[in-house]
N, C-alpha and C. Protein backbone atom coordinates (compact mmCIF):
# COMPACT_ATOMS: atom_id res chain seq x y z
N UNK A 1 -124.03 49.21 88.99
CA UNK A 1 -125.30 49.11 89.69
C UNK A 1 -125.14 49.45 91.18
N UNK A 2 -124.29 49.28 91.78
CA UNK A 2 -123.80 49.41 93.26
C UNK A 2 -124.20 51.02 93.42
N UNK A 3 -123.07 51.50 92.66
CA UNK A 3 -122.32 52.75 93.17
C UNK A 3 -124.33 53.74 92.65
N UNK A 4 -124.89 53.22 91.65
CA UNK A 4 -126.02 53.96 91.46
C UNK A 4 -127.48 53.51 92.51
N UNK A 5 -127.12 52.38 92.95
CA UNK A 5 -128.20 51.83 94.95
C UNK A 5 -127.70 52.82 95.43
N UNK A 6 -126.45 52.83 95.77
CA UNK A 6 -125.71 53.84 96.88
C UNK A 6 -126.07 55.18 96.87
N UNK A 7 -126.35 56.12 95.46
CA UNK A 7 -126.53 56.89 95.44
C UNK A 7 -128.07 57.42 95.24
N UNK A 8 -129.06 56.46 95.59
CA UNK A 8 -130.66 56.50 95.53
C UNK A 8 -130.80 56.46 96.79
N UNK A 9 -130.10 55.53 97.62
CA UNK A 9 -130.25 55.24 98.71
C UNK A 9 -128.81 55.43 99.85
N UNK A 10 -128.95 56.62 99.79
CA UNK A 10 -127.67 56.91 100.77
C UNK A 10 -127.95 56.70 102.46
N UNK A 11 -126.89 56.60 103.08
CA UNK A 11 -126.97 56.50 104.49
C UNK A 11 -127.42 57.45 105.53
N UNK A 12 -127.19 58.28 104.29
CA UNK A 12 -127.29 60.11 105.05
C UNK A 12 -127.80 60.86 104.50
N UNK A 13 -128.31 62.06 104.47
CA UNK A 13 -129.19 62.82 103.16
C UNK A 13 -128.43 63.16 101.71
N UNK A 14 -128.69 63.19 101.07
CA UNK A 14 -127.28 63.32 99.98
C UNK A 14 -126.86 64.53 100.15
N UNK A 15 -127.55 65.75 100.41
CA UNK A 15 -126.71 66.80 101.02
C UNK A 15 -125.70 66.90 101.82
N UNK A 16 -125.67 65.93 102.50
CA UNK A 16 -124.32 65.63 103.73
C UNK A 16 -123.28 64.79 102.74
N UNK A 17 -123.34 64.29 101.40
CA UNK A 17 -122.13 63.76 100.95
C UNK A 17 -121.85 64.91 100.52
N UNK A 18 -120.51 65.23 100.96
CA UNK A 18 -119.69 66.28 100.18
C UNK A 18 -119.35 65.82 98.71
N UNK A 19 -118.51 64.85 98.54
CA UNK A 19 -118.31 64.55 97.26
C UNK A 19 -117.62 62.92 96.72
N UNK A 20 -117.58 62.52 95.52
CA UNK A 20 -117.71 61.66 95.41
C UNK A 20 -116.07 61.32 94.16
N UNK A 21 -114.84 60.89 95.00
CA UNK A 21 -113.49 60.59 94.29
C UNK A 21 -113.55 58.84 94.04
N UNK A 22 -113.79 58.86 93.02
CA UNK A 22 -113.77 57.45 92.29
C UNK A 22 -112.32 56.98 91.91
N UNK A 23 -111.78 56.25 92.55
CA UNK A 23 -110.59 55.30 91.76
C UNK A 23 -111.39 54.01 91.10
N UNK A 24 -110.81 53.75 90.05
CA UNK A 24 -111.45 52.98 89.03
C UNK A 24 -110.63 52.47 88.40
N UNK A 25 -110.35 51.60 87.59
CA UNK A 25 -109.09 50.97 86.71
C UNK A 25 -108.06 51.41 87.40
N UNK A 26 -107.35 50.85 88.36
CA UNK A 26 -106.39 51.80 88.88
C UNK A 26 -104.83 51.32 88.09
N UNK A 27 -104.21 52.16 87.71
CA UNK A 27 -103.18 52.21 87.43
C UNK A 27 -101.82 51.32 88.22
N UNK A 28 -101.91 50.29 87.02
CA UNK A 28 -100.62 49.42 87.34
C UNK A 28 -99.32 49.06 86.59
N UNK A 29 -99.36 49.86 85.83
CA UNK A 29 -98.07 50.37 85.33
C UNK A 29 -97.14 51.42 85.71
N UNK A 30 -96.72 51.63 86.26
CA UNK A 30 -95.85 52.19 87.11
C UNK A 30 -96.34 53.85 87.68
N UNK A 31 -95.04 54.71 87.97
CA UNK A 31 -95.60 56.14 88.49
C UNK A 31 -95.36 57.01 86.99
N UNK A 32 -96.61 57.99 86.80
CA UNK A 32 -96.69 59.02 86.20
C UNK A 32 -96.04 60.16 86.80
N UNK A 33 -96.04 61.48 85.77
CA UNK A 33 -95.66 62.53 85.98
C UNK A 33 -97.13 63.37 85.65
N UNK A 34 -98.47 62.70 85.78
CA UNK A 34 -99.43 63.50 85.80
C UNK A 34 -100.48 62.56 85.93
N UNK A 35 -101.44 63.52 86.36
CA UNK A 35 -102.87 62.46 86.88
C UNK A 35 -103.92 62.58 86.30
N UNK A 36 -104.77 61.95 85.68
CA UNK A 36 -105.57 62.02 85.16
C UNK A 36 -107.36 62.18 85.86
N UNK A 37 -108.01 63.62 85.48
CA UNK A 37 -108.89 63.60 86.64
C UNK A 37 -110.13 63.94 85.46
N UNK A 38 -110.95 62.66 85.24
CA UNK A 38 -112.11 62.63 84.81
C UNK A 38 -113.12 63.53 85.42
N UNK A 39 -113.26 64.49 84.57
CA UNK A 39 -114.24 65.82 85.41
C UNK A 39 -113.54 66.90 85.52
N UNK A 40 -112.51 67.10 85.42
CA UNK A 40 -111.73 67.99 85.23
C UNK A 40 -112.65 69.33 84.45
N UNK A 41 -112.63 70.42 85.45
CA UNK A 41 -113.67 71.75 84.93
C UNK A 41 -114.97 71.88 85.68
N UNK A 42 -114.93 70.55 85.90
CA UNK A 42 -116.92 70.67 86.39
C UNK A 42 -117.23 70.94 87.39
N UNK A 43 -116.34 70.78 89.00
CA UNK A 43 -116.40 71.66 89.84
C UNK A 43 -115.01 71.84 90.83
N UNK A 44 -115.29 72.02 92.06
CA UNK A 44 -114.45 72.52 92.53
C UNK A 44 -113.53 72.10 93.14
N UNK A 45 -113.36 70.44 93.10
CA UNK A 45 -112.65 69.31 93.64
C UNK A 45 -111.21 69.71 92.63
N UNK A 46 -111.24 70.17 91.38
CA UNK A 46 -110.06 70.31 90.40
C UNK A 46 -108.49 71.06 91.70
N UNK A 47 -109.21 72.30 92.65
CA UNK A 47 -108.08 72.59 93.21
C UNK A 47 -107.57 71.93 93.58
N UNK A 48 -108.11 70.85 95.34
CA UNK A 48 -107.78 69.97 95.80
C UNK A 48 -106.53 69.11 95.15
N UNK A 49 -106.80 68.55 94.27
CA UNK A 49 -106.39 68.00 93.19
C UNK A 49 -105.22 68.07 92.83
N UNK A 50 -105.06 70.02 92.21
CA UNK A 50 -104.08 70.46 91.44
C UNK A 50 -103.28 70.52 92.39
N UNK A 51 -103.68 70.92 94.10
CA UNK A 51 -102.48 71.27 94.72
C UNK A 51 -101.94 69.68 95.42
N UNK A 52 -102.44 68.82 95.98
CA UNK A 52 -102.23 67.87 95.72
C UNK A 52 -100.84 67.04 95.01
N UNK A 53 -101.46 67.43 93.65
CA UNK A 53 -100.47 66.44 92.42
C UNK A 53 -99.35 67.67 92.69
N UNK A 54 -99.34 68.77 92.75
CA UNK A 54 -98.14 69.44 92.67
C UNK A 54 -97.05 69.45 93.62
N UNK A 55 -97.36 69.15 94.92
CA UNK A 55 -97.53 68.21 95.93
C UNK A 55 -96.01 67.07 95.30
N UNK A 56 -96.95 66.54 94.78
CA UNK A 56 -96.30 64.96 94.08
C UNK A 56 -95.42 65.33 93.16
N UNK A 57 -94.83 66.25 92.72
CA UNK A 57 -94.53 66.70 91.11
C UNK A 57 -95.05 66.38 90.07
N UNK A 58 -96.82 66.47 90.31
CA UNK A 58 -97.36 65.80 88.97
C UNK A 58 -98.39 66.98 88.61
N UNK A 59 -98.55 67.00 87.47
CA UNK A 59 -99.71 68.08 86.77
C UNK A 59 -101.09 67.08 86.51
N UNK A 60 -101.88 68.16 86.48
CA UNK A 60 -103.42 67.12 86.53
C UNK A 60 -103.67 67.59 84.82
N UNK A 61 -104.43 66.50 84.27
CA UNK A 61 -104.89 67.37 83.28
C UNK A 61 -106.51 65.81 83.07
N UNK A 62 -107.12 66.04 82.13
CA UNK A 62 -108.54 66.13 82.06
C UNK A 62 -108.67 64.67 81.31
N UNK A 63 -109.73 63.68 80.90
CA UNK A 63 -109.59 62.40 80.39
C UNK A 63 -109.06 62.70 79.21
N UNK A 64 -107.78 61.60 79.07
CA UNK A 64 -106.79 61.59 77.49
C UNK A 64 -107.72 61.01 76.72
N UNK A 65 -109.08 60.24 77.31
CA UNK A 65 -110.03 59.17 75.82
C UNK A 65 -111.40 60.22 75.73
N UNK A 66 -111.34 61.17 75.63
CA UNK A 66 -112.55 62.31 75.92
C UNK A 66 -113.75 61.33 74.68
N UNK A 67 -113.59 61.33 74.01
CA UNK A 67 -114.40 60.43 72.50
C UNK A 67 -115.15 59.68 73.30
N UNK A 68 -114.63 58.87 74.29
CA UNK A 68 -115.18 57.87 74.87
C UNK A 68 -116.12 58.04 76.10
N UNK A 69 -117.04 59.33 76.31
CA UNK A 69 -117.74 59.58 77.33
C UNK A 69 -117.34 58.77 78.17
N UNK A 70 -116.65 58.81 79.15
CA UNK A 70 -116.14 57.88 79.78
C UNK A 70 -117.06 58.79 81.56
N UNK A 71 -116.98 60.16 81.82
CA UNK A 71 -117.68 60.69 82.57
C UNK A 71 -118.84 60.49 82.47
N UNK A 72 -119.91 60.31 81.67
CA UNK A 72 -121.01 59.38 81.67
C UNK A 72 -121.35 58.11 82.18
N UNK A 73 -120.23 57.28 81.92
CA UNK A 73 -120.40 55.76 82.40
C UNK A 73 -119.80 55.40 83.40
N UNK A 74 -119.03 56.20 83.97
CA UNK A 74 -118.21 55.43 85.36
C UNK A 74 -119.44 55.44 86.76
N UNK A 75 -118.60 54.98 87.20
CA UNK A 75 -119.72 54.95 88.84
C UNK A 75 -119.48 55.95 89.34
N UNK A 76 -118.72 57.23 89.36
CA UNK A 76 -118.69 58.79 89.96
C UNK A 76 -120.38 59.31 89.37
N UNK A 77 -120.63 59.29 87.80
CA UNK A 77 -122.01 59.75 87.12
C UNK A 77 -122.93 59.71 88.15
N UNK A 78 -122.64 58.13 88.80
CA UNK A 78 -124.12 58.11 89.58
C UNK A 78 -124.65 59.19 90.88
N UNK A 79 -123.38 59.58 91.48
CA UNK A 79 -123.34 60.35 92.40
C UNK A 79 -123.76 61.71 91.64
N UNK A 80 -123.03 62.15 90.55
CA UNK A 80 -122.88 63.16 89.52
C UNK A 80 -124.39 63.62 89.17
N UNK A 81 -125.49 62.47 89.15
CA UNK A 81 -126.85 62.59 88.82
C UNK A 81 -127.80 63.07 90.07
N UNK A 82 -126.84 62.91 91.19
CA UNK A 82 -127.94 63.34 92.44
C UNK A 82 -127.42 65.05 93.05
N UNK A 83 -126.30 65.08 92.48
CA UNK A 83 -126.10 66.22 92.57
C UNK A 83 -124.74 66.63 93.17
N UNK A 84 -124.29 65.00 93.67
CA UNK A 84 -123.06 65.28 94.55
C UNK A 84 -121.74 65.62 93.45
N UNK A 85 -120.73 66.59 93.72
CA UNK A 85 -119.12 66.30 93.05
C UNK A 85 -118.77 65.62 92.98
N UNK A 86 -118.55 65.15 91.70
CA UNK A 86 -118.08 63.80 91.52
C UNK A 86 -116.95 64.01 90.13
N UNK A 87 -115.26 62.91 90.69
CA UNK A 87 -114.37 62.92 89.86
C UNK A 87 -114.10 61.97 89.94
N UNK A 88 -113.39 61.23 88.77
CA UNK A 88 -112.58 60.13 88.89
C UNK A 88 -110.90 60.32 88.91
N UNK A 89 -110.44 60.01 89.86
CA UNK A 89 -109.10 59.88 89.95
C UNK A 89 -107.66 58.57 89.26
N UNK A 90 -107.09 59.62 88.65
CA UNK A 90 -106.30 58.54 88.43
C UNK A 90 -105.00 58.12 87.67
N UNK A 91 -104.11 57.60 87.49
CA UNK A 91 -102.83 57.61 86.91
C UNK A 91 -102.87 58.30 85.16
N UNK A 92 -101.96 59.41 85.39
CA UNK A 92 -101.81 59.77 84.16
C UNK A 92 -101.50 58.84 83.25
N UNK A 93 -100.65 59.36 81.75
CA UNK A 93 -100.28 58.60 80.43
C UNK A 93 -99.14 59.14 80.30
N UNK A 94 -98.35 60.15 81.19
CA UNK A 94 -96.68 60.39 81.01
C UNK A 94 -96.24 59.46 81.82
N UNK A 95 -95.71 58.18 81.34
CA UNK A 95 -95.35 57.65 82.67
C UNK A 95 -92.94 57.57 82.76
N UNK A 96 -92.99 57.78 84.35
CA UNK A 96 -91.81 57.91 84.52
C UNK A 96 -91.01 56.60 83.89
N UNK A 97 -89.79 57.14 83.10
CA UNK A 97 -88.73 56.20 82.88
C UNK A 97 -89.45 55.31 81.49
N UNK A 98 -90.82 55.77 81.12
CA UNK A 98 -91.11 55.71 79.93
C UNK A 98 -91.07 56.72 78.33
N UNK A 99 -91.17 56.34 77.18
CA UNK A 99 -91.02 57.54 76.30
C UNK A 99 -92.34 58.08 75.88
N UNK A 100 -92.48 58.90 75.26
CA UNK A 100 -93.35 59.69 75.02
C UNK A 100 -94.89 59.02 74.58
N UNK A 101 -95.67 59.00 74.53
CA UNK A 101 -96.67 58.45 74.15
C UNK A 101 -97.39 56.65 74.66
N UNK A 102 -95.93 56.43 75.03
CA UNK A 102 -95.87 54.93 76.02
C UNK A 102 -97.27 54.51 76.70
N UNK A 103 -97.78 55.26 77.20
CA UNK A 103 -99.14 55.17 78.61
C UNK A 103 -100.15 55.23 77.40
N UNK A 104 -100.26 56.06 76.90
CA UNK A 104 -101.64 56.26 76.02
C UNK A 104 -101.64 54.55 75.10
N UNK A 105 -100.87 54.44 74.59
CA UNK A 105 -100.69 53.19 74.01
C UNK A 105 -100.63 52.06 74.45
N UNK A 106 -100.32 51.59 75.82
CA UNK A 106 -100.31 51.00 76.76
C UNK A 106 -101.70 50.86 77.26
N UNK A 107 -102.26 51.69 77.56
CA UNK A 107 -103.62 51.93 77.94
C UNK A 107 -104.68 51.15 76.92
N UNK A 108 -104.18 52.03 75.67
CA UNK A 108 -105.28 51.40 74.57
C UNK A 108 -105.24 50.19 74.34
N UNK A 109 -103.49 49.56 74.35
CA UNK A 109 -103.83 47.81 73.93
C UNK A 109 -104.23 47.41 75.25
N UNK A 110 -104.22 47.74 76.62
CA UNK A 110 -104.62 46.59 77.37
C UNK A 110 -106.08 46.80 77.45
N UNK A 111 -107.13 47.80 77.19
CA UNK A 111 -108.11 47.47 77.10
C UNK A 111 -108.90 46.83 75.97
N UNK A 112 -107.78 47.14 74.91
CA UNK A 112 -108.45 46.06 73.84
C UNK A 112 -108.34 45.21 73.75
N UNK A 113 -107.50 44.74 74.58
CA UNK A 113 -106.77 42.91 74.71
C UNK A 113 -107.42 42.44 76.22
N UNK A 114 -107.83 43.41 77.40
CA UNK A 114 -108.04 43.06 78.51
C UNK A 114 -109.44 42.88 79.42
N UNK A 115 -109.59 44.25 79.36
CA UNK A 115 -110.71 45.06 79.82
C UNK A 115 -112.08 44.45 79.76
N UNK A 116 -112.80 43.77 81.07
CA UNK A 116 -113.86 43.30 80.88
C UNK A 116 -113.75 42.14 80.04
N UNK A 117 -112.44 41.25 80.51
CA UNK A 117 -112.56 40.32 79.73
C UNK A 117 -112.07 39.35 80.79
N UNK A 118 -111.80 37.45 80.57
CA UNK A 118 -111.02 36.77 81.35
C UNK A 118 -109.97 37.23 81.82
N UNK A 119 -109.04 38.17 80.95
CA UNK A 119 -107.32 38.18 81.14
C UNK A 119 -107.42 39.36 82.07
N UNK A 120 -108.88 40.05 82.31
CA UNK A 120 -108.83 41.41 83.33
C UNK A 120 -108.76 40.99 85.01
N UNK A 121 -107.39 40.66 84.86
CA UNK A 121 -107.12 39.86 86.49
C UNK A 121 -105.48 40.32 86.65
N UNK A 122 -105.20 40.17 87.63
CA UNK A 122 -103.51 40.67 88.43
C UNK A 122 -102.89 39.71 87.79
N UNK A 123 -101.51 40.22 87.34
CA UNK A 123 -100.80 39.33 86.79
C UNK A 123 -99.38 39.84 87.55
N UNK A 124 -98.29 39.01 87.73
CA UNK A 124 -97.34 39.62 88.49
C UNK A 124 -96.31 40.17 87.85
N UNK A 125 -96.36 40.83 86.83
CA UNK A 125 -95.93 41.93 86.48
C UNK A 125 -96.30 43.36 86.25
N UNK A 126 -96.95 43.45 87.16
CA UNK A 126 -97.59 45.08 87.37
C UNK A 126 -96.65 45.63 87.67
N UNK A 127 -96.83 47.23 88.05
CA UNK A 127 -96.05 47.83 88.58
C UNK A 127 -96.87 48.82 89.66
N UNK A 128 -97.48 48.35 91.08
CA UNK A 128 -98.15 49.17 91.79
C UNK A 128 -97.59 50.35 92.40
N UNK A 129 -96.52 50.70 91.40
CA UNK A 129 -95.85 52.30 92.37
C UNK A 129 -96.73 52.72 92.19
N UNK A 130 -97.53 53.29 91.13
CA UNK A 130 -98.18 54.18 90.64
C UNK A 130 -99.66 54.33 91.10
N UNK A 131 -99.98 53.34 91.46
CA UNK A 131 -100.99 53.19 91.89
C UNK A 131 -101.06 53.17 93.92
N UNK A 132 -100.26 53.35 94.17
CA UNK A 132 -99.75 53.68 95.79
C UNK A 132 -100.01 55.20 95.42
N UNK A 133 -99.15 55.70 94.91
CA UNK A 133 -99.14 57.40 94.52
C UNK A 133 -100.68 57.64 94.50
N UNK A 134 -101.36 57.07 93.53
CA UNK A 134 -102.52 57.52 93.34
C UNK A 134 -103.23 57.54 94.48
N UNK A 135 -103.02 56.60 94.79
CA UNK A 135 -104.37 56.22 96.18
C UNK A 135 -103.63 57.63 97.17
N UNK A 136 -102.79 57.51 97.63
CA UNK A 136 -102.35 58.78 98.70
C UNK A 136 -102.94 60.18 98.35
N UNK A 137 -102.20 60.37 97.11
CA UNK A 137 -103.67 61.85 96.29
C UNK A 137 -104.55 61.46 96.77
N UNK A 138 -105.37 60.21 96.31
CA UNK A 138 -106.83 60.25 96.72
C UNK A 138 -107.30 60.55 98.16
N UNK A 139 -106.71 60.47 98.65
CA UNK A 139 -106.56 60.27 100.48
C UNK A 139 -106.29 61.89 101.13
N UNK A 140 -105.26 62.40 99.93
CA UNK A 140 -105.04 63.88 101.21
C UNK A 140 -106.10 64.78 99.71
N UNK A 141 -106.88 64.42 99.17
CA UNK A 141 -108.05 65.38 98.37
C UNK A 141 -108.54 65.45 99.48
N UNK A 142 -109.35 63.50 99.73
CA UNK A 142 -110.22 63.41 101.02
C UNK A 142 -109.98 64.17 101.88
N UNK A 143 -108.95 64.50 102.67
CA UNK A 143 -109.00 65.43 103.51
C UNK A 143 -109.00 66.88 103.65
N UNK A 144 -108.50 66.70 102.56
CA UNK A 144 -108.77 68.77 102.36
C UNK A 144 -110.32 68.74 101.94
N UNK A 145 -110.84 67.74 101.44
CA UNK A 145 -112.71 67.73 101.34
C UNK A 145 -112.81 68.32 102.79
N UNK A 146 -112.62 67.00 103.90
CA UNK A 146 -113.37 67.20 105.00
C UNK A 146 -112.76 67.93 106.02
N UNK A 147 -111.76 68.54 105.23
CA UNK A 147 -111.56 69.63 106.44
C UNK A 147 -111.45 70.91 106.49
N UNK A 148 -112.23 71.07 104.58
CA UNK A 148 -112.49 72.68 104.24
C UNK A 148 -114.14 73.27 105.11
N UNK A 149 -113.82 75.01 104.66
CA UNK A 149 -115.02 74.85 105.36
C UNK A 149 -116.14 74.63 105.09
N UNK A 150 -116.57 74.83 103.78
CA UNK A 150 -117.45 74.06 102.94
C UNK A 150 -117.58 73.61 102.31
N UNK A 151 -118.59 72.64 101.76
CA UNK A 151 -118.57 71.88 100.99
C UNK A 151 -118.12 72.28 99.16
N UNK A 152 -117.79 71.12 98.92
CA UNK A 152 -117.17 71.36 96.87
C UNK A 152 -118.75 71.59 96.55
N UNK A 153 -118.18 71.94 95.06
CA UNK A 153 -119.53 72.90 94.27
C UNK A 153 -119.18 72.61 92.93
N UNK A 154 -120.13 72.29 92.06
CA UNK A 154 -120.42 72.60 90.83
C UNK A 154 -119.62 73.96 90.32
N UNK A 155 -119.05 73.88 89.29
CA UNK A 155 -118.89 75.06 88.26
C UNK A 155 -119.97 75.70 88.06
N UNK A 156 -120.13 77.73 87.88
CA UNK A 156 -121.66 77.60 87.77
C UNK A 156 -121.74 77.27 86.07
N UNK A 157 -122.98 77.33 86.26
CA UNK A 157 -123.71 76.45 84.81
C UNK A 157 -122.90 74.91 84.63
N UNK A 158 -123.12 74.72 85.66
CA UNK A 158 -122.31 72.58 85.06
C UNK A 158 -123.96 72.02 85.26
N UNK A 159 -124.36 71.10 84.45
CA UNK A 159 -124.92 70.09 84.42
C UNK A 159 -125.88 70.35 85.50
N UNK A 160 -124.77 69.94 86.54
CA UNK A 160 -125.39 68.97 87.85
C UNK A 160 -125.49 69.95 88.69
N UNK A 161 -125.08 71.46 89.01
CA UNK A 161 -125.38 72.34 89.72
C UNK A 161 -126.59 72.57 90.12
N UNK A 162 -127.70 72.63 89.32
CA UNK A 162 -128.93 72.85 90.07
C UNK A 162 -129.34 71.71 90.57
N UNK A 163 -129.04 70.49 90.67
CA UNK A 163 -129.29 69.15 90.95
C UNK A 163 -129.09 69.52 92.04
N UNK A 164 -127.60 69.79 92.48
CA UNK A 164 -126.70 70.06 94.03
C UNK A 164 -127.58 70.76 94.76
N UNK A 165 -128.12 72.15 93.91
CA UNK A 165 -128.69 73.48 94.61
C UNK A 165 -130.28 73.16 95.51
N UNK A 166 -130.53 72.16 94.84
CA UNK A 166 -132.11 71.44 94.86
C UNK A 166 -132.05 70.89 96.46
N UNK A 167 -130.91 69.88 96.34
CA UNK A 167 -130.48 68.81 97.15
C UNK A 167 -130.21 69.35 98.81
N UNK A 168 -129.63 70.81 98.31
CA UNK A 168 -129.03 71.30 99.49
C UNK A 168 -130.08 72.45 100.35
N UNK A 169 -130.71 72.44 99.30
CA UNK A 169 -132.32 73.18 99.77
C UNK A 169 -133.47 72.51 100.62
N UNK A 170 -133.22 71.33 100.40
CA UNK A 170 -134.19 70.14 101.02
C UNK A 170 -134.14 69.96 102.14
N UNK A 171 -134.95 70.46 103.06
CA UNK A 171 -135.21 70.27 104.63
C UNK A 171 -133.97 69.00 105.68
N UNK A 172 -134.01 68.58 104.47
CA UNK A 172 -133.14 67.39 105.13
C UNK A 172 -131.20 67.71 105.03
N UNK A 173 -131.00 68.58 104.63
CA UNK A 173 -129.92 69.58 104.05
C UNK A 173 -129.56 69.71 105.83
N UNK A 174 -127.67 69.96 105.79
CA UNK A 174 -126.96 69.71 106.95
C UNK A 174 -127.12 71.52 107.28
């Protein structure tokens, strides 16, 4: 409900938000060897991103629970509906010094055992490497956002492109 006030009622015209990097469930099981970027294809935040994680020695690749519209329901959508770029960022499912399939499985029991539930609280056996990593990606995207020369964009024909095109047409447009 927040993140969809925020995006009805922005501070600034919504044309002036460049774009919208959601960390969400953040990853507390240790560091990956890839990042997981909900939205992956839809616009132009994917470079940022790719060069970024490569950056890190990590490869980006696209949501591992695709079944689960999960780009529909996060709080990036809401931004996603007004027109702004919007991704969610976040710890892959290769994770380092783990075996193959480890993260995906890991993932699935703690939200079936966790998620939106009492036990969805810090426990002191996390492992916040991974989630340090993440946040820093998130941080030098942010800046290659605000210090390209223009603003991120829709894929053409995505969804939300003419939403953007509308938005940025509007008198109130930077």
């Amino acid at each position: 409900l927040g993140s969809e006030w925020l995006a009805l009622h922005p501070p600034v015209p919504i044309a002036r938000v460049a774009a919208d990097l959601n960390l969400d469930g953040l990853n507390v099981f240790g560091r990956t060897r890839d990042l997981t970027l909900v939205g992956l294809g839809k616009s132009s935040l994917d470079e940022g991103a790719r060069a970024v994680a490569a950056f890190q020695g990590r490869t980006v690749m696209g949501d591992p629970f695709p079944e689960k519209g999960v780009y529909y329901r996060s709080d990036h959508f809401s931004f996603a509906k007004v027109g702004v770029p919007s991704v969610s960022l976040g710890g892959g499912v290769d994770f380092v010094g783990r075996p193959p399939g480890w993260g995906k499985e890991n993932a699935e029991a703690w939200t079936a055992r966790h998620y939106h539930q009492p036990s969805d609280e810090w426990t002191p056996d996390w492992d916040l490497s991974g989630l340090v990593e993440d946040a820093r990606l998130a941080f030098h995207v942010a800046v290659r956002v605000a210090n390209a020369p223009g603003l991120p964009r829709w894929r053409a024909g995505d969804e939300f492109e003419v939403v953007r095109a509308a938005s940025l047409a509007s008198p109130a447009a930077p």
